[in-house]
PDBML (XML) file of the C-alpha atoms, coordinates in Angstrom:
<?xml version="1.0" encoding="UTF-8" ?>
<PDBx:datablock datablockName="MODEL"
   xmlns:PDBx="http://pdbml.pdb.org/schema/pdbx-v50.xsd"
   xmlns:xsi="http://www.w3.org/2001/XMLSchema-instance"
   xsi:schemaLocation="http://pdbml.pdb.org/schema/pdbx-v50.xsd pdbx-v50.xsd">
   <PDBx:atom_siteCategory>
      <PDBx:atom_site id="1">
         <PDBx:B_iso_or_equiv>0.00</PDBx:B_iso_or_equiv>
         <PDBx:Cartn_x>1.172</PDBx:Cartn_x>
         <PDBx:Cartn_y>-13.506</PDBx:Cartn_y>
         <PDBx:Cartn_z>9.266</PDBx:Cartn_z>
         <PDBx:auth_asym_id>A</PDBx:auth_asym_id>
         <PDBx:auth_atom_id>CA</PDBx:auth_atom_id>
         <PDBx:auth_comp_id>UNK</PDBx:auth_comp_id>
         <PDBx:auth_seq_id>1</PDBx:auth_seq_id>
         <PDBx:group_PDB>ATOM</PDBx:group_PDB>
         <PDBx:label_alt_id xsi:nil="true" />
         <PDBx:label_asym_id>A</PDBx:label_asym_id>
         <PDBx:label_atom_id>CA</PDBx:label_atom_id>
         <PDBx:label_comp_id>UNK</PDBx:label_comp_id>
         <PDBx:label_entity_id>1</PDBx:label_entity_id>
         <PDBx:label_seq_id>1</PDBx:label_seq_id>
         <PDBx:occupancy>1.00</PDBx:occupancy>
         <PDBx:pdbx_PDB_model_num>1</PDBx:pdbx_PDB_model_num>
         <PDBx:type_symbol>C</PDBx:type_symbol>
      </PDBx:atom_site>
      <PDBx:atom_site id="2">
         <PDBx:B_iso_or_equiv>0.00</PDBx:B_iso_or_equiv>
         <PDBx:Cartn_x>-0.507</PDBx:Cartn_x>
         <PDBx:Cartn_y>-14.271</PDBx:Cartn_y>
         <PDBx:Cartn_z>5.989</PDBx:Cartn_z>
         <PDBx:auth_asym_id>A</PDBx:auth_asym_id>
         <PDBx:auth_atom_id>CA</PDBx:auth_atom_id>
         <PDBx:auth_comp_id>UNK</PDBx:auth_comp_id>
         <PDBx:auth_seq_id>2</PDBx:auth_seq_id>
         <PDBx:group_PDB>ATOM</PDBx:group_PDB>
         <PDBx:label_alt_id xsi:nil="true" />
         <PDBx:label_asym_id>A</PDBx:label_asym_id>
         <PDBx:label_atom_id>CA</PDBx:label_atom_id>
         <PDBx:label_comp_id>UNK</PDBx:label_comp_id>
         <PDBx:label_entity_id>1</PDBx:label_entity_id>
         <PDBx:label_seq_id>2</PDBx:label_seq_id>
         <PDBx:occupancy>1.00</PDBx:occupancy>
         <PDBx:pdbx_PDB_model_num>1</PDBx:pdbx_PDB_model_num>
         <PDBx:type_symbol>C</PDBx:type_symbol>
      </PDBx:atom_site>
      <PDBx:atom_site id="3">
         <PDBx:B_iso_or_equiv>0.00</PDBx:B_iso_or_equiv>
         <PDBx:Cartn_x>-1.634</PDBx:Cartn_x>
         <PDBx:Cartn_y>-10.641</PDBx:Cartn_y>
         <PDBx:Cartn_z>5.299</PDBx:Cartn_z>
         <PDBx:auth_asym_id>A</PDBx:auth_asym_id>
         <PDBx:auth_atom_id>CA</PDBx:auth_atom_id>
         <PDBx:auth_comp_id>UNK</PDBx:auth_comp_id>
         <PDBx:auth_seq_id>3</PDBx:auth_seq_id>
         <PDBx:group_PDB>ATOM</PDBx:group_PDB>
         <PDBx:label_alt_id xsi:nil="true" />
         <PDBx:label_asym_id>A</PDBx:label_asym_id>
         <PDBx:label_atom_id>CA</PDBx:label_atom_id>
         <PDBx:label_comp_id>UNK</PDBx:label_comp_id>
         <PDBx:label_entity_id>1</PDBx:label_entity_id>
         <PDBx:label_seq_id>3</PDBx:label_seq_id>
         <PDBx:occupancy>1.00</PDBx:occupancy>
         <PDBx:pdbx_PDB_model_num>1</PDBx:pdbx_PDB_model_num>
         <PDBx:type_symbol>C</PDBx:type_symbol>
      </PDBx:atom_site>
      <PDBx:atom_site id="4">
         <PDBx:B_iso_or_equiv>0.00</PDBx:B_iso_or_equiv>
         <PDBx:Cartn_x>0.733</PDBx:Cartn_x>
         <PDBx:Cartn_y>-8.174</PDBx:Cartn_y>
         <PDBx:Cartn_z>7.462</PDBx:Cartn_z>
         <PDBx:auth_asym_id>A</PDBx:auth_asym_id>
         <PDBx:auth_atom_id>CA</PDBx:auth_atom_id>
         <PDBx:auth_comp_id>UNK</PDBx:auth_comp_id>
         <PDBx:auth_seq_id>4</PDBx:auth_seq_id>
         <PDBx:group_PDB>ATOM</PDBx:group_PDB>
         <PDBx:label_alt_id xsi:nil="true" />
         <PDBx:label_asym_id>A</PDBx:label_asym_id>
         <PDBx:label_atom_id>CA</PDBx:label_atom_id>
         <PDBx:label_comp_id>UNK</PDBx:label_comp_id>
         <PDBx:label_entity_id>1</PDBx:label_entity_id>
         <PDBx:label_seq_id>4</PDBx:label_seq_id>
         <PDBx:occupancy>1.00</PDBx:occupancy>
         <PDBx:pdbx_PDB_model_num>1</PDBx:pdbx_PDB_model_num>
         <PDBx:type_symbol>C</PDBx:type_symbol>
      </PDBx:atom_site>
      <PDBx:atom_site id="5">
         <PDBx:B_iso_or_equiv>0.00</PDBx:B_iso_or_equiv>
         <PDBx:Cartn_x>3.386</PDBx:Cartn_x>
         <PDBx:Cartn_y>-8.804</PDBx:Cartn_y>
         <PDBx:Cartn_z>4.675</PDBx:Cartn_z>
         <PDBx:auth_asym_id>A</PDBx:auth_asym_id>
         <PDBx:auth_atom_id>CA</PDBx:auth_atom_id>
         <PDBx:auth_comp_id>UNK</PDBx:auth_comp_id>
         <PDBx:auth_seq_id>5</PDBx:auth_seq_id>
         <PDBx:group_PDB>ATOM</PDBx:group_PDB>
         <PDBx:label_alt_id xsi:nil="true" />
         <PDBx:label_asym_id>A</PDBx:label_asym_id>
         <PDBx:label_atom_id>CA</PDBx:label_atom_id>
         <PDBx:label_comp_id>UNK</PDBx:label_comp_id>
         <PDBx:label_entity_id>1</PDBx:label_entity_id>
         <PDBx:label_seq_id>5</PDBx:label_seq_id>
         <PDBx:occupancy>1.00</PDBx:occupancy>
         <PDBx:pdbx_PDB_model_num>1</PDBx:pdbx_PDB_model_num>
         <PDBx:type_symbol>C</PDBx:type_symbol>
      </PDBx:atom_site>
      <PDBx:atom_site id="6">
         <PDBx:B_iso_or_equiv>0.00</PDBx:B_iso_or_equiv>
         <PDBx:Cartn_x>0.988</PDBx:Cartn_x>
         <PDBx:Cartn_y>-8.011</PDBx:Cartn_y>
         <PDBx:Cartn_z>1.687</PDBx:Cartn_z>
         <PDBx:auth_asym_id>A</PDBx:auth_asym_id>
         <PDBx:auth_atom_id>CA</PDBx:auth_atom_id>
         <PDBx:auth_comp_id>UNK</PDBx:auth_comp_id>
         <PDBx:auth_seq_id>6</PDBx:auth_seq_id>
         <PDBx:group_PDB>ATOM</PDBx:group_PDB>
         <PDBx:label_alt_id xsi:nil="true" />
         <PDBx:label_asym_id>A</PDBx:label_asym_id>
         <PDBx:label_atom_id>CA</PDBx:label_atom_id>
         <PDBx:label_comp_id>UNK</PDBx:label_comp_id>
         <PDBx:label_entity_id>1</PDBx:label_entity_id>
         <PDBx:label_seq_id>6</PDBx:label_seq_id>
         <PDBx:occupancy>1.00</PDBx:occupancy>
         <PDBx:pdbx_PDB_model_num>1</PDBx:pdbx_PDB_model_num>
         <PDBx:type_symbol>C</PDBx:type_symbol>
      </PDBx:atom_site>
      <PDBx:atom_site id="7">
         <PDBx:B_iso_or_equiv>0.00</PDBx:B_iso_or_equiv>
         <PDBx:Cartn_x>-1.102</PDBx:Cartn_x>
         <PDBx:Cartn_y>-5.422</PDBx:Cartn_y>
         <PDBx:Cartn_z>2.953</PDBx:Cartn_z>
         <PDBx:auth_asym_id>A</PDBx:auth_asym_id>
         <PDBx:auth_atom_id>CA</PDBx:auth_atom_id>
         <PDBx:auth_comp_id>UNK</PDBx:auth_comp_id>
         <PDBx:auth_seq_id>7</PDBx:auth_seq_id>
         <PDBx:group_PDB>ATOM</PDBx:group_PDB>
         <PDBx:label_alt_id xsi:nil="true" />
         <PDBx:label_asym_id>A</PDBx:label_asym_id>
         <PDBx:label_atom_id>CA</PDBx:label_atom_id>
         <PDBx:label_comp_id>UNK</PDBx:label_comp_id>
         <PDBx:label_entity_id>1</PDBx:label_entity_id>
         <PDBx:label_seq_id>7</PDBx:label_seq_id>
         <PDBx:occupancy>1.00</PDBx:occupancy>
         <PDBx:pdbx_PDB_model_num>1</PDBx:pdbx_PDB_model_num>
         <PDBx:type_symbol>C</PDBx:type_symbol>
      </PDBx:atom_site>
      <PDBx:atom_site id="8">
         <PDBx:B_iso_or_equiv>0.00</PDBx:B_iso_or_equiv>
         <PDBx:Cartn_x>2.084</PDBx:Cartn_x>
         <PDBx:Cartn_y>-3.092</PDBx:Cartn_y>
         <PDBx:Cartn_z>3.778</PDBx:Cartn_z>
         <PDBx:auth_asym_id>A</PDBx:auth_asym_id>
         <PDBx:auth_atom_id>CA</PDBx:auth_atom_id>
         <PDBx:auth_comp_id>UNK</PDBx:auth_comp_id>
         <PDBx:auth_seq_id>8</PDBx:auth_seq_id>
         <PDBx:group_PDB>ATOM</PDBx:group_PDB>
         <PDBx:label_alt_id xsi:nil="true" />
         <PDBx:label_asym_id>A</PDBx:label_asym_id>
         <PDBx:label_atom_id>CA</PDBx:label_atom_id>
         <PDBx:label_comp_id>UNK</PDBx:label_comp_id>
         <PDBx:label_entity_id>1</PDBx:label_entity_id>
         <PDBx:label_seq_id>8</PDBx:label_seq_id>
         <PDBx:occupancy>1.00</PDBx:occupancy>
         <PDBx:pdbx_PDB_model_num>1</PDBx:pdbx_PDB_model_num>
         <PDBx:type_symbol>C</PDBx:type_symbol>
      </PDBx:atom_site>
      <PDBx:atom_site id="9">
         <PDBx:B_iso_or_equiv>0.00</PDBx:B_iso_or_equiv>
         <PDBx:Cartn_x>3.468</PDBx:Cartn_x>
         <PDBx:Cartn_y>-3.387</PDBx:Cartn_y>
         <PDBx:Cartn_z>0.860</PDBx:Cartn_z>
         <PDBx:auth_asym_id>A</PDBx:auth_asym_id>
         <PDBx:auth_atom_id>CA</PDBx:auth_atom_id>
         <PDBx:auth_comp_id>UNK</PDBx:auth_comp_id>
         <PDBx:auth_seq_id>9</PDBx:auth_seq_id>
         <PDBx:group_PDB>ATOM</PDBx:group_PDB>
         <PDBx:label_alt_id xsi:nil="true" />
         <PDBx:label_asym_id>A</PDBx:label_asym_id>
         <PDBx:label_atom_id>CA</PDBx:label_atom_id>
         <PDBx:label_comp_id>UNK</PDBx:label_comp_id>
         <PDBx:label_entity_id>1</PDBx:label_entity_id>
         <PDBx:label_seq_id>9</PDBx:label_seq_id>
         <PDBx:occupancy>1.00</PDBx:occupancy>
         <PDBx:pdbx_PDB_model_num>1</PDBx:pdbx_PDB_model_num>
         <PDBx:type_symbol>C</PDBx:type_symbol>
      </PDBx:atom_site>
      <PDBx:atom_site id="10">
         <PDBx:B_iso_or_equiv>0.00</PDBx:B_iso_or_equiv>
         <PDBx:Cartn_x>0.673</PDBx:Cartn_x>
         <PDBx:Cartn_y>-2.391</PDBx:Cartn_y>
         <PDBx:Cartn_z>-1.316</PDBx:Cartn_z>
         <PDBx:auth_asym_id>A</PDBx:auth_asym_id>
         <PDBx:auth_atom_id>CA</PDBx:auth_atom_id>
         <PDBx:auth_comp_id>UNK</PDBx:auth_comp_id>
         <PDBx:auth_seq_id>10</PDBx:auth_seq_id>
         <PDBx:group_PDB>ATOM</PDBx:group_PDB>
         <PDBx:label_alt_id xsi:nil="true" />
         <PDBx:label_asym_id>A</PDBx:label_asym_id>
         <PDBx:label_atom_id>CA</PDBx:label_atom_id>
         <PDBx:label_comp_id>UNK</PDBx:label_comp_id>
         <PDBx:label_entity_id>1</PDBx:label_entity_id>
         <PDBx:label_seq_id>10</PDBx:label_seq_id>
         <PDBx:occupancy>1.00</PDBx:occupancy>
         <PDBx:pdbx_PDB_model_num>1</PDBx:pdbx_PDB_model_num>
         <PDBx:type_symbol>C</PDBx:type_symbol>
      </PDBx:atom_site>
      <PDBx:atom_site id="11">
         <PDBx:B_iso_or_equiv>0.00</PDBx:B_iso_or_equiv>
         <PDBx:Cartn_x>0.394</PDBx:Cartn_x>
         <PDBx:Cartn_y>0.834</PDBx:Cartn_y>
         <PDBx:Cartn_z>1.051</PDBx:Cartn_z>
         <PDBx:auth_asym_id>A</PDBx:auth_asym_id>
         <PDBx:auth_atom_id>CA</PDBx:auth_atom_id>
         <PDBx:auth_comp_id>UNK</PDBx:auth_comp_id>
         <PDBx:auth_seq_id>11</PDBx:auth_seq_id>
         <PDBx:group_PDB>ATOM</PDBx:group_PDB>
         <PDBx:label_alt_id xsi:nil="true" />
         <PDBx:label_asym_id>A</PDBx:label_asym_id>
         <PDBx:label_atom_id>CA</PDBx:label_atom_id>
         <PDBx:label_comp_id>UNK</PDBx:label_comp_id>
         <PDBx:label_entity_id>1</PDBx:label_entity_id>
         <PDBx:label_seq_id>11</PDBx:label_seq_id>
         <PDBx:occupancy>1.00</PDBx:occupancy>
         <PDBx:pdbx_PDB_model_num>1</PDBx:pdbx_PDB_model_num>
         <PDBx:type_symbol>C</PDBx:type_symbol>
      </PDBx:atom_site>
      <PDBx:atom_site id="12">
         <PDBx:B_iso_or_equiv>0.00</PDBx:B_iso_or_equiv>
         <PDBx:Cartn_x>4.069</PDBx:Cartn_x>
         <PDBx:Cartn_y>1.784</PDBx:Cartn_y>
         <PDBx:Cartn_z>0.171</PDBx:Cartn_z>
         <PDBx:auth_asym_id>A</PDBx:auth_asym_id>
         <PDBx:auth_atom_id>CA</PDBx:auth_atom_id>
         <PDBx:auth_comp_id>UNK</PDBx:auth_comp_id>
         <PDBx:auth_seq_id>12</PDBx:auth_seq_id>
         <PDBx:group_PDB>ATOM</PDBx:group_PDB>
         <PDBx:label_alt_id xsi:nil="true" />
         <PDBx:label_asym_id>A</PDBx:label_asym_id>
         <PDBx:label_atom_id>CA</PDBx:label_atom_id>
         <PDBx:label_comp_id>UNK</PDBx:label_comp_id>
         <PDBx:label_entity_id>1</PDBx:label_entity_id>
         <PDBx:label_seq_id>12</PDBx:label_seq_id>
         <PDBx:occupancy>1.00</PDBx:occupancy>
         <PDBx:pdbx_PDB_model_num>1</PDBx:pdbx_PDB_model_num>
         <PDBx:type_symbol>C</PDBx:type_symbol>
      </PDBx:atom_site>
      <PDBx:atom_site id="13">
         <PDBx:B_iso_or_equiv>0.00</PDBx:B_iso_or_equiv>
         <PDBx:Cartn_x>3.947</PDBx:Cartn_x>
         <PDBx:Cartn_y>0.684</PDBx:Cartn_y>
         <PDBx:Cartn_z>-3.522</PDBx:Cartn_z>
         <PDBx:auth_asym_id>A</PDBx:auth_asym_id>
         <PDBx:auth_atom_id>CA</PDBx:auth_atom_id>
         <PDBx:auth_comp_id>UNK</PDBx:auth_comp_id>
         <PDBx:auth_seq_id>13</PDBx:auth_seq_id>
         <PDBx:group_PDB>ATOM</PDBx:group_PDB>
         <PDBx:label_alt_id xsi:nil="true" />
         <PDBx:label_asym_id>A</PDBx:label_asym_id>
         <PDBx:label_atom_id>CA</PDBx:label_atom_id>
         <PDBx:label_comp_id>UNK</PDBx:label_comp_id>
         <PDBx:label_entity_id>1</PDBx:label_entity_id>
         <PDBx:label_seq_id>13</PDBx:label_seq_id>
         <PDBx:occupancy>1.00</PDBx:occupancy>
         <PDBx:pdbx_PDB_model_num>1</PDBx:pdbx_PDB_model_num>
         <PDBx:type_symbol>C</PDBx:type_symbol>
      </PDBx:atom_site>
      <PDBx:atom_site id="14">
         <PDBx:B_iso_or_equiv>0.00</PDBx:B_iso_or_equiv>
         <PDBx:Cartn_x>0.998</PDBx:Cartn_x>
         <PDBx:Cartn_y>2.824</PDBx:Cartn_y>
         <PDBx:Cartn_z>-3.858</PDBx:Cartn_z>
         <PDBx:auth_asym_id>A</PDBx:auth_asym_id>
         <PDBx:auth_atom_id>CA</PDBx:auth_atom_id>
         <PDBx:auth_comp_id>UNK</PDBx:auth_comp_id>
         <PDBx:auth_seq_id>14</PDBx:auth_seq_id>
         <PDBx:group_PDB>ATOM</PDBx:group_PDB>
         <PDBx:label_alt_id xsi:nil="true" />
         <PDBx:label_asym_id>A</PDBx:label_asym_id>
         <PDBx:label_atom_id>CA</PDBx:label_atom_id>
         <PDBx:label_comp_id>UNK</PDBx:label_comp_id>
         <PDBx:label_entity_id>1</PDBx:label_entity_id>
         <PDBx:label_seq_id>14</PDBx:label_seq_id>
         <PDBx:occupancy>1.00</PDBx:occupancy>
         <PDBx:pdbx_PDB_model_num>1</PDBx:pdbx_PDB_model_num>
         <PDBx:type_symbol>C</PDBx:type_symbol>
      </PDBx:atom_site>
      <PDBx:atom_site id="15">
         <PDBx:B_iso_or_equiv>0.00</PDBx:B_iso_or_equiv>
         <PDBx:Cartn_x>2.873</PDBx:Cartn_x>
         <PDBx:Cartn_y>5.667</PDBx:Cartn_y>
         <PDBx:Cartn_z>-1.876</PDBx:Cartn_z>
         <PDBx:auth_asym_id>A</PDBx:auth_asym_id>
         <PDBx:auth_atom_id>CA</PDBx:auth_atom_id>
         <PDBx:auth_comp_id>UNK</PDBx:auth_comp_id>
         <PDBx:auth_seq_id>15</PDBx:auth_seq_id>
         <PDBx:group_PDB>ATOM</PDBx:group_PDB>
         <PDBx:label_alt_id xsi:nil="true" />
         <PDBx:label_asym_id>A</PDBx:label_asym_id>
         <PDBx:label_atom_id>CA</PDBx:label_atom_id>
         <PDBx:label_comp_id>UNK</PDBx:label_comp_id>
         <PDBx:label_entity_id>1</PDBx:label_entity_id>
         <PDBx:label_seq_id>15</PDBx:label_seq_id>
         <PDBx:occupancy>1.00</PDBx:occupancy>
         <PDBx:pdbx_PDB_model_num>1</PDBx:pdbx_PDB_model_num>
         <PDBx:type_symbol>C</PDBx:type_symbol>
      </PDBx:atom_site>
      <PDBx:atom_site id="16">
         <PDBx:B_iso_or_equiv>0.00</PDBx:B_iso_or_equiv>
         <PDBx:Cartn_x>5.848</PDBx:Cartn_x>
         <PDBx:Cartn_y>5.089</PDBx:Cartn_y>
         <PDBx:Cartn_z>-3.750</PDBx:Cartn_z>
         <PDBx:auth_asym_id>A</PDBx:auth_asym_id>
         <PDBx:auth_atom_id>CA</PDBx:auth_atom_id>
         <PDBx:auth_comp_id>UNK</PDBx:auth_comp_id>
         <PDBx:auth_seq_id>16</PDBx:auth_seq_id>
         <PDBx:group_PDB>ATOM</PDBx:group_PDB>
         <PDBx:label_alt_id xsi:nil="true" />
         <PDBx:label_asym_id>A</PDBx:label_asym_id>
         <PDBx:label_atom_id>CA</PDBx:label_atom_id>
         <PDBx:label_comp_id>UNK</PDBx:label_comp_id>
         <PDBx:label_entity_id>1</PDBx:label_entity_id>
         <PDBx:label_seq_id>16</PDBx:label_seq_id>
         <PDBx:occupancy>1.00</PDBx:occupancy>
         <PDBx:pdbx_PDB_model_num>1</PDBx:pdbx_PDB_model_num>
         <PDBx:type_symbol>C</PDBx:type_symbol>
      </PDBx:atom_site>
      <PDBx:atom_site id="17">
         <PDBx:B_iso_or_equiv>0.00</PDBx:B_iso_or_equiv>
         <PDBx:Cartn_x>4.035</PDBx:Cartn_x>
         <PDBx:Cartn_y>5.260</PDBx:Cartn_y>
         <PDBx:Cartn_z>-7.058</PDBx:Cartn_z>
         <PDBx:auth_asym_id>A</PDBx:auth_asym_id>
         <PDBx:auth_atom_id>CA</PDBx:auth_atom_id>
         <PDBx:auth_comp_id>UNK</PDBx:auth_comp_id>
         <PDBx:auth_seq_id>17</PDBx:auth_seq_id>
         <PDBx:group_PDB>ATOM</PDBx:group_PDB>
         <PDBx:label_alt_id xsi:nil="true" />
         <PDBx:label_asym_id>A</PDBx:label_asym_id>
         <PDBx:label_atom_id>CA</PDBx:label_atom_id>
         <PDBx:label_comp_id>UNK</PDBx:label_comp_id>
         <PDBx:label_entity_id>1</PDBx:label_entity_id>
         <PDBx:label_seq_id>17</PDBx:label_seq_id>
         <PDBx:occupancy>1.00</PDBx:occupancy>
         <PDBx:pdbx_PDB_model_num>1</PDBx:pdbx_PDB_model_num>
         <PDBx:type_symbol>C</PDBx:type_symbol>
      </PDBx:atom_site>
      <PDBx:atom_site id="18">
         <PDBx:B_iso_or_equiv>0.00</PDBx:B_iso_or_equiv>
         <PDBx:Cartn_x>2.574</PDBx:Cartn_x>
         <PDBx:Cartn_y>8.768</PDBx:Cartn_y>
         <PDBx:Cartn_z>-5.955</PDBx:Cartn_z>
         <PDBx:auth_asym_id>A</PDBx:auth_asym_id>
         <PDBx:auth_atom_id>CA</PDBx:auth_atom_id>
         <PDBx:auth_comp_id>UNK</PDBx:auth_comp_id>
         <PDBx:auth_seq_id>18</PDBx:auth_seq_id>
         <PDBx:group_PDB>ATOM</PDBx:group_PDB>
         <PDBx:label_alt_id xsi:nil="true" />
         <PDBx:label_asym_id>A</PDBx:label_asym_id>
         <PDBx:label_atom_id>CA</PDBx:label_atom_id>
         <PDBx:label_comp_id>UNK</PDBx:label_comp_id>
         <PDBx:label_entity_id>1</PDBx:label_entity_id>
         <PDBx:label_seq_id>18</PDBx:label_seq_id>
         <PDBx:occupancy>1.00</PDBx:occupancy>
         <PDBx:pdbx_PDB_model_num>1</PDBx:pdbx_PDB_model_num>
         <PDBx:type_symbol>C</PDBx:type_symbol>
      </PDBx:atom_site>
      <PDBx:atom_site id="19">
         <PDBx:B_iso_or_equiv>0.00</PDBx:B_iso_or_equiv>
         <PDBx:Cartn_x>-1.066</PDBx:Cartn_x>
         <PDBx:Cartn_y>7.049</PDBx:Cartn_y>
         <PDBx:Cartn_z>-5.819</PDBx:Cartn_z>
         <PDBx:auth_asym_id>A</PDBx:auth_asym_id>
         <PDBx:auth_atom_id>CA</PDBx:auth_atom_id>
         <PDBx:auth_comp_id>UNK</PDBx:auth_comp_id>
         <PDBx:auth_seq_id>19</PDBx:auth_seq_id>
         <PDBx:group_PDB>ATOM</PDBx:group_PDB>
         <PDBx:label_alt_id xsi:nil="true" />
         <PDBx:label_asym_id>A</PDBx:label_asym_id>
         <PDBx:label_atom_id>CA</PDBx:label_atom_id>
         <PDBx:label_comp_id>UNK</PDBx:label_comp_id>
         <PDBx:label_entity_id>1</PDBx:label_entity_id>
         <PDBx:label_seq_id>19</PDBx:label_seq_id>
         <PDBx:occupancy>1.00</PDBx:occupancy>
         <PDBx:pdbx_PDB_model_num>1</PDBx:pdbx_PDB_model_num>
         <PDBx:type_symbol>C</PDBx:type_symbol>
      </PDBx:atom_site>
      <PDBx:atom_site id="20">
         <PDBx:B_iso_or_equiv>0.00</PDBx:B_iso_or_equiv>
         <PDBx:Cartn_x>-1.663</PDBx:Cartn_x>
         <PDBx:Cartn_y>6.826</PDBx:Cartn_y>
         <PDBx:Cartn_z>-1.995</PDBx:Cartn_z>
         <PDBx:auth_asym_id>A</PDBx:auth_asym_id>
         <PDBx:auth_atom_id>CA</PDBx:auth_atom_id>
         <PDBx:auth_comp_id>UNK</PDBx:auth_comp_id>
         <PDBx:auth_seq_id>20</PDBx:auth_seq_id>
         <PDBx:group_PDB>ATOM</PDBx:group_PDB>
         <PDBx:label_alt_id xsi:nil="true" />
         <PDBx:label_asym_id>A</PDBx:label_asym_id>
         <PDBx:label_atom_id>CA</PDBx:label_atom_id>
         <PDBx:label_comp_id>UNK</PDBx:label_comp_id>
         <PDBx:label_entity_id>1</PDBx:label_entity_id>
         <PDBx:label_seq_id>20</PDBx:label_seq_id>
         <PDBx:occupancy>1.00</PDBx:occupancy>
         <PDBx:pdbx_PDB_model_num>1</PDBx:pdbx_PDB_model_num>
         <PDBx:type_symbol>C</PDBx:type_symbol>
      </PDBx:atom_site>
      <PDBx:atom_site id="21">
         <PDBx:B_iso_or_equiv>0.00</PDBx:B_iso_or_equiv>
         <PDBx:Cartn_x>-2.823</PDBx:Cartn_x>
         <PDBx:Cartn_y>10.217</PDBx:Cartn_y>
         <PDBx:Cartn_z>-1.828</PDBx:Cartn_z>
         <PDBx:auth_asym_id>A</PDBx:auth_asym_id>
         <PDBx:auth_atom_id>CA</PDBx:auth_atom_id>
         <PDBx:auth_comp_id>UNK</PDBx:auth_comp_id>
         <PDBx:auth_seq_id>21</PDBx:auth_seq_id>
         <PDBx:group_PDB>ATOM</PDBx:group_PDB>
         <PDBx:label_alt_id xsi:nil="true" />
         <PDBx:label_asym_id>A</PDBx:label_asym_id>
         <PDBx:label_atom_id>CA</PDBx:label_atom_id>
         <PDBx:label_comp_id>UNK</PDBx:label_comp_id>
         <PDBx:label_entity_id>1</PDBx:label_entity_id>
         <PDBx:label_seq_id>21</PDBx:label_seq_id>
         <PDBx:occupancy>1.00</PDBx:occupancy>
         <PDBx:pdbx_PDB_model_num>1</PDBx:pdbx_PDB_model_num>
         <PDBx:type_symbol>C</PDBx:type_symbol>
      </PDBx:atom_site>
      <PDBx:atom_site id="22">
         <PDBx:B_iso_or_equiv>0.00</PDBx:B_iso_or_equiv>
         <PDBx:Cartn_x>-6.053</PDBx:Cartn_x>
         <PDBx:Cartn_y>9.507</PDBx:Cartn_y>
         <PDBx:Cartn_z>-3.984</PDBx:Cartn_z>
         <PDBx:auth_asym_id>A</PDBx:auth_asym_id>
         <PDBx:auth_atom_id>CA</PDBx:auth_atom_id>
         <PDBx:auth_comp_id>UNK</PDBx:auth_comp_id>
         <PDBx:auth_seq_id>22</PDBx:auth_seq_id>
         <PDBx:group_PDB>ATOM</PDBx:group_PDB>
         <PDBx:label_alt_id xsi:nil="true" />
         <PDBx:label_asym_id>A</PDBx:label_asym_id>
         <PDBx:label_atom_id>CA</PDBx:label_atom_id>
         <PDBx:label_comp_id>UNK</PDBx:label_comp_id>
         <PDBx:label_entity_id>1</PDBx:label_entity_id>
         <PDBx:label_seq_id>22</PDBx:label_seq_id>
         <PDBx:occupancy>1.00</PDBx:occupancy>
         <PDBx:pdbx_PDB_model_num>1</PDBx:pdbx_PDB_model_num>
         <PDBx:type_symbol>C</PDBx:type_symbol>
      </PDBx:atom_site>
      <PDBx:atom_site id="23">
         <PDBx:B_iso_or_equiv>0.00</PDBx:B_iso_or_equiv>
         <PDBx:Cartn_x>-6.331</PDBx:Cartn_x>
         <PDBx:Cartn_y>5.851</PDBx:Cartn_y>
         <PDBx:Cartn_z>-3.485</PDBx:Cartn_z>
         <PDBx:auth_asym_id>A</PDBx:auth_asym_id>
         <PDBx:auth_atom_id>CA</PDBx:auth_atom_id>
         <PDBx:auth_comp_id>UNK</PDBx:auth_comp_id>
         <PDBx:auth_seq_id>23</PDBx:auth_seq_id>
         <PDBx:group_PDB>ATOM</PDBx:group_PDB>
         <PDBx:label_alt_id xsi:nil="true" />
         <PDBx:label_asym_id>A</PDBx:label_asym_id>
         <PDBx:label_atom_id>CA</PDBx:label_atom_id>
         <PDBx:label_comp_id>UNK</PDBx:label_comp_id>
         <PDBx:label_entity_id>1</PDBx:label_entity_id>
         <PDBx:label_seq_id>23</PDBx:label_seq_id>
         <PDBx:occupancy>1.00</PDBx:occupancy>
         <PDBx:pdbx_PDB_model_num>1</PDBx:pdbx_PDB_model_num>
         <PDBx:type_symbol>C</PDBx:type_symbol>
      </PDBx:atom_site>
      <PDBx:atom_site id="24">
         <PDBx:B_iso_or_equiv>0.00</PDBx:B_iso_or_equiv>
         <PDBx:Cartn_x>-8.716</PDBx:Cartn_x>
         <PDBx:Cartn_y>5.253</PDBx:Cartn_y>
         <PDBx:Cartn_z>-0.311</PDBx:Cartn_z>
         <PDBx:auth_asym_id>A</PDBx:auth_asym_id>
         <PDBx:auth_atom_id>CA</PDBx:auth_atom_id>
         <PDBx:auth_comp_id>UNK</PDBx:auth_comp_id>
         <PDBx:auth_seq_id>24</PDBx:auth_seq_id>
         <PDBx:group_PDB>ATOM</PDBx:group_PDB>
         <PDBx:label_alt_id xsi:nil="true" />
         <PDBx:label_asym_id>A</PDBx:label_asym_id>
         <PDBx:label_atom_id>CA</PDBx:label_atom_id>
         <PDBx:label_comp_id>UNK</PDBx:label_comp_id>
         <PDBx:label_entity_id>1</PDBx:label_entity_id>
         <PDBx:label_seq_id>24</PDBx:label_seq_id>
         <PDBx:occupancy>1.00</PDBx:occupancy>
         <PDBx:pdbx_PDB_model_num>1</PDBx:pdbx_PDB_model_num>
         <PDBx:type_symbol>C</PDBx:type_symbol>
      </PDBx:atom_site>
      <PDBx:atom_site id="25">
         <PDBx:B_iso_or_equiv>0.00</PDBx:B_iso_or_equiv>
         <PDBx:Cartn_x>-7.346</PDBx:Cartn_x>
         <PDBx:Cartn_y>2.086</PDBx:Cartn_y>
         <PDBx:Cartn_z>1.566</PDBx:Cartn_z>
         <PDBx:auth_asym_id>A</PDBx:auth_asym_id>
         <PDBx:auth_atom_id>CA</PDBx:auth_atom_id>
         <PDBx:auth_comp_id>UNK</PDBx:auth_comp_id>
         <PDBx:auth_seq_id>25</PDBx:auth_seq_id>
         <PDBx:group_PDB>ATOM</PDBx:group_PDB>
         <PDBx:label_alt_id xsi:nil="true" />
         <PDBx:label_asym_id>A</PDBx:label_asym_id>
         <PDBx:label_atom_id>CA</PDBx:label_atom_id>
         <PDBx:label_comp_id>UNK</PDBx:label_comp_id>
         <PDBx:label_entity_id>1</PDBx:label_entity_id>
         <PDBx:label_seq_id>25</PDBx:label_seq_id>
         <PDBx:occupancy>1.00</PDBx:occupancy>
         <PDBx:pdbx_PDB_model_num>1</PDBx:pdbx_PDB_model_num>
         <PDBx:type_symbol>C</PDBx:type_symbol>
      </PDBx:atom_site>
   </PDBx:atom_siteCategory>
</PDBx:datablock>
C-alpha cells in the first residue's frame, strides 16, 4: 500500500513525458 500508488505513477509520468522508452525501471 505504501509504494503501489507511487511506483505506478512514476511509470506513467515517465511514459507520459515520452521518457519510458529510454529510462530503465
Amino acid at each position: 500500500g505504501a509504494v503501489d500508488k507511487p511506483i505506478a505513477a512514476l511509470i506513467a509520468d515517465l511514459k507520459q513525458r515520452g521518457m519510458l522508452e529510454d529510462t530503465l525501471v
